[in-house]
Structures are given as C-alpha cells and as structure tokens.
C-alpha atoms as a PDB file:
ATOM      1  CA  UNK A   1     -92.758  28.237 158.121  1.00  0.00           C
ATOM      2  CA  UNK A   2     -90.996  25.989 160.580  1.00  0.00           C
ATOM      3  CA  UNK A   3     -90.393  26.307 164.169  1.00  0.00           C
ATOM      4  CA  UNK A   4     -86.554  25.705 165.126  1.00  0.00           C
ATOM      5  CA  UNK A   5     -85.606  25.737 168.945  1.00  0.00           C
ATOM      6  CA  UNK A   6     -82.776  28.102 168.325  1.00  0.00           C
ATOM      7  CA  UNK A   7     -81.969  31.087 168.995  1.00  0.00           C
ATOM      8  CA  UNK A   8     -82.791  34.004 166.253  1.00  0.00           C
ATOM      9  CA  UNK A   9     -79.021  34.858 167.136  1.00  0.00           C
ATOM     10  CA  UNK A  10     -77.925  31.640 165.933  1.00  0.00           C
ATOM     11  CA  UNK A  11     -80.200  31.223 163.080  1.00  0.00           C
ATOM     12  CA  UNK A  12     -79.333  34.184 161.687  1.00  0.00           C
ATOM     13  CA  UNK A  13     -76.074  32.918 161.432  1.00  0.00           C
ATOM     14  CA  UNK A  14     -77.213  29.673 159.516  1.00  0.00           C
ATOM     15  CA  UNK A  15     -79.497  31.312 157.439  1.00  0.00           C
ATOM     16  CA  UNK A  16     -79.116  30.306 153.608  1.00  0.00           C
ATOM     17  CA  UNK A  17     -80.282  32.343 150.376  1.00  0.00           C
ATOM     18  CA  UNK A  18     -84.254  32.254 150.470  1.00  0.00           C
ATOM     19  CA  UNK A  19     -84.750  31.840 154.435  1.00  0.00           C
ATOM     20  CA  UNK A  20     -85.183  34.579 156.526  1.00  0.00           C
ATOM     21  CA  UNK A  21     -86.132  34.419 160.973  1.00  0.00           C
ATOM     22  CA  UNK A  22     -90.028  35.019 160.623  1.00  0.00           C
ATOM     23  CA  UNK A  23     -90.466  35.438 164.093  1.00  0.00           C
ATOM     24  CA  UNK A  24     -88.325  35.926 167.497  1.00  0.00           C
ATOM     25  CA  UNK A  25     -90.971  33.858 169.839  1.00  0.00           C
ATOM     26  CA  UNK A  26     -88.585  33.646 172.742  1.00  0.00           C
ATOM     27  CA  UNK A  27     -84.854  33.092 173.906  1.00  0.00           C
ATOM     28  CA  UNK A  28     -84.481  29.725 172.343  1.00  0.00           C
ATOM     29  CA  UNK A  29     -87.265  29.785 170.065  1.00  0.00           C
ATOM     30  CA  UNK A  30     -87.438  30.953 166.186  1.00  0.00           C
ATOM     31  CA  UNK A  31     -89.259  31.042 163.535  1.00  0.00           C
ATOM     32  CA  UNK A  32     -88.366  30.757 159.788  1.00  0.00           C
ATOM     33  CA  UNK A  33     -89.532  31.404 156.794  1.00  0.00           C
ATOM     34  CA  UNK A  34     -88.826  31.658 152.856  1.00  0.00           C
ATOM     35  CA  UNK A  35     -88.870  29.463 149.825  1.00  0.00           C
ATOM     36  CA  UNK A  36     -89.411  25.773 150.902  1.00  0.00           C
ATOM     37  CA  UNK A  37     -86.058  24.731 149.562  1.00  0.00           C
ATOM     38  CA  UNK A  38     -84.054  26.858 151.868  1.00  0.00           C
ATOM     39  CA  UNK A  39     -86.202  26.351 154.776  1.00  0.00           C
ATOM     40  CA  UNK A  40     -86.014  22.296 154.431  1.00  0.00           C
ATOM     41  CA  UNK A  41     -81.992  22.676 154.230  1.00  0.00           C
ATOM     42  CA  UNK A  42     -82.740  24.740 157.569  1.00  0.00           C
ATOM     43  CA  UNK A  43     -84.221  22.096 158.635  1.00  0.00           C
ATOM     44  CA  UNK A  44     -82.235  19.345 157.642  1.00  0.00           C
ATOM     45  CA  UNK A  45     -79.124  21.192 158.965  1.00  0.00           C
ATOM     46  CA  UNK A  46     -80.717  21.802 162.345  1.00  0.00           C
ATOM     47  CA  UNK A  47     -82.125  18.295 162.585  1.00  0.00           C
ATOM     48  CA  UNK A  48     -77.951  17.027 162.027  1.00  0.00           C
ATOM     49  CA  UNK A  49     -77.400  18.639 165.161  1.00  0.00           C
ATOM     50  CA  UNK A  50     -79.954  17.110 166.961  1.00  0.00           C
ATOM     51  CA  UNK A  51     -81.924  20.679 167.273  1.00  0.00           C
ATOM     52  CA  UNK A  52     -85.954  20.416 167.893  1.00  0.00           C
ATOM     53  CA  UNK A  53     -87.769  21.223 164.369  1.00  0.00           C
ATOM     54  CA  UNK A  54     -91.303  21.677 163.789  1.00  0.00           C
ATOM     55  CA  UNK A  55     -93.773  22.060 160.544  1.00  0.00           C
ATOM     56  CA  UNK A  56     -95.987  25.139 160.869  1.00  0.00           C
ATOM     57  CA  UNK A  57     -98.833  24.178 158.607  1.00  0.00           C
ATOM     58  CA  UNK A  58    -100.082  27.555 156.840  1.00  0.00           C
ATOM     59  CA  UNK A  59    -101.117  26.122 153.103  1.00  0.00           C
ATOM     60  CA  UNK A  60     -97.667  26.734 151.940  1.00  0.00           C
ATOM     61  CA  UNK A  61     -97.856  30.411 152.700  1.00  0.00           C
ATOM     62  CA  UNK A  62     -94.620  32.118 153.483  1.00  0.00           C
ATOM     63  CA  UNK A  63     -95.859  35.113 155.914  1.00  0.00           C
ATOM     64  CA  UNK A  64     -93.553  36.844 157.484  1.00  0.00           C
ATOM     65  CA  UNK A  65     -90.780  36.896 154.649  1.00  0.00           C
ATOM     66  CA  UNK A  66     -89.779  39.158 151.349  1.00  0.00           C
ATOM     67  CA  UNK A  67     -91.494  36.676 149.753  1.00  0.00           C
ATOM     68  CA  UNK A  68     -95.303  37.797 150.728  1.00  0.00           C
ATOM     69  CA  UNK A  69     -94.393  41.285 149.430  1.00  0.00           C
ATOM     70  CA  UNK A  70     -95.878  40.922 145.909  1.00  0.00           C
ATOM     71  CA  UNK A  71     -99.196  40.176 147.667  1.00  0.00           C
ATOM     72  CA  UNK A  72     -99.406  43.262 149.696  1.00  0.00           C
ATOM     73  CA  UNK A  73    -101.357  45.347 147.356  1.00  0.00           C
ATOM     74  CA  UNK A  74    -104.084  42.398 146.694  1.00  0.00           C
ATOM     75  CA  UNK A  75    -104.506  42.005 150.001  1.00  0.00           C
ATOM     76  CA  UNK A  76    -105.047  45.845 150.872  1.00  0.00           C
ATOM     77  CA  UNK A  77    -107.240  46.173 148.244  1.00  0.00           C
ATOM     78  CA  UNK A  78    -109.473  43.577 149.372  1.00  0.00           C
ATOM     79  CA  UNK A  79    -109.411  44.809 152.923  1.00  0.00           C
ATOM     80  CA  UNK A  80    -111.030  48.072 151.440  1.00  0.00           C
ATOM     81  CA  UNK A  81    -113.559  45.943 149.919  1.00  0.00           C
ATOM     82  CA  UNK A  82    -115.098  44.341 152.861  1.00  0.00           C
END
C-alpha cells in the first residue's frame, strides 16, 4: 500500500488495472492498494508530477483491495479458533 497526497477524486481517475483507493484518509490524502506492479506505476506517475508518495510497509500485504478476498475465509476460520 502506498500513501499518495491526492485526492481519492483524482486517483480514481489515474487508477490503472490492479490498483484500487484503499483508503480515503482525508481531502488530499489517499491510499492505494493492489498488485505491486500497478501500484509502483501509481507511483511512478504521481512522483512525474511532483506529487508526495509514501511506502506503507505491511509485509507485502495488499489489505484493503479485491485482492485480500481469497483470504477471507482463512482468516474467519481462524478467528473462530482463538
């Protein structure tokens, strides 16, 4: 996930295949998320334009997108578990 001082307005409008907004912190702050291909061209694109980018460090995890939604079922079942 990366943090891109845009806002989710505008990124939606730049989002490419594989990148969806994650989060909606604030006016001019977003958060993205998706395959790490199509968030670095995010990134790279943003950076081009002189736009704030930052690295959110979660292990390669990409919460908050599609992409988590094959792990929904593991992860309920081990909730039930504890």
């Amino acid at each position: 996930m990366k943090y891109i001082d845009m806002p989710w307005e505008e990124v939606k409008k730049r989002l490419v295949p594989g990148a969806t907004v994650a989060c909606h912190n604030s006016a001019n702050v977003s958060i993205i998320s998706g395959t790490k291909s199509a968030v670095n061209q995010m990134m790279l694109h943003a950076k081009s334009q002189a736009v704030f980018t930052h690295l959110i460090d979660l292990s390669g995890s990409a919460l908050h997108s599609p992409l988590i939604e094959k792990y929904v079922h593991k992860i309920a079942e081990r909730i039930t578990q504890v």
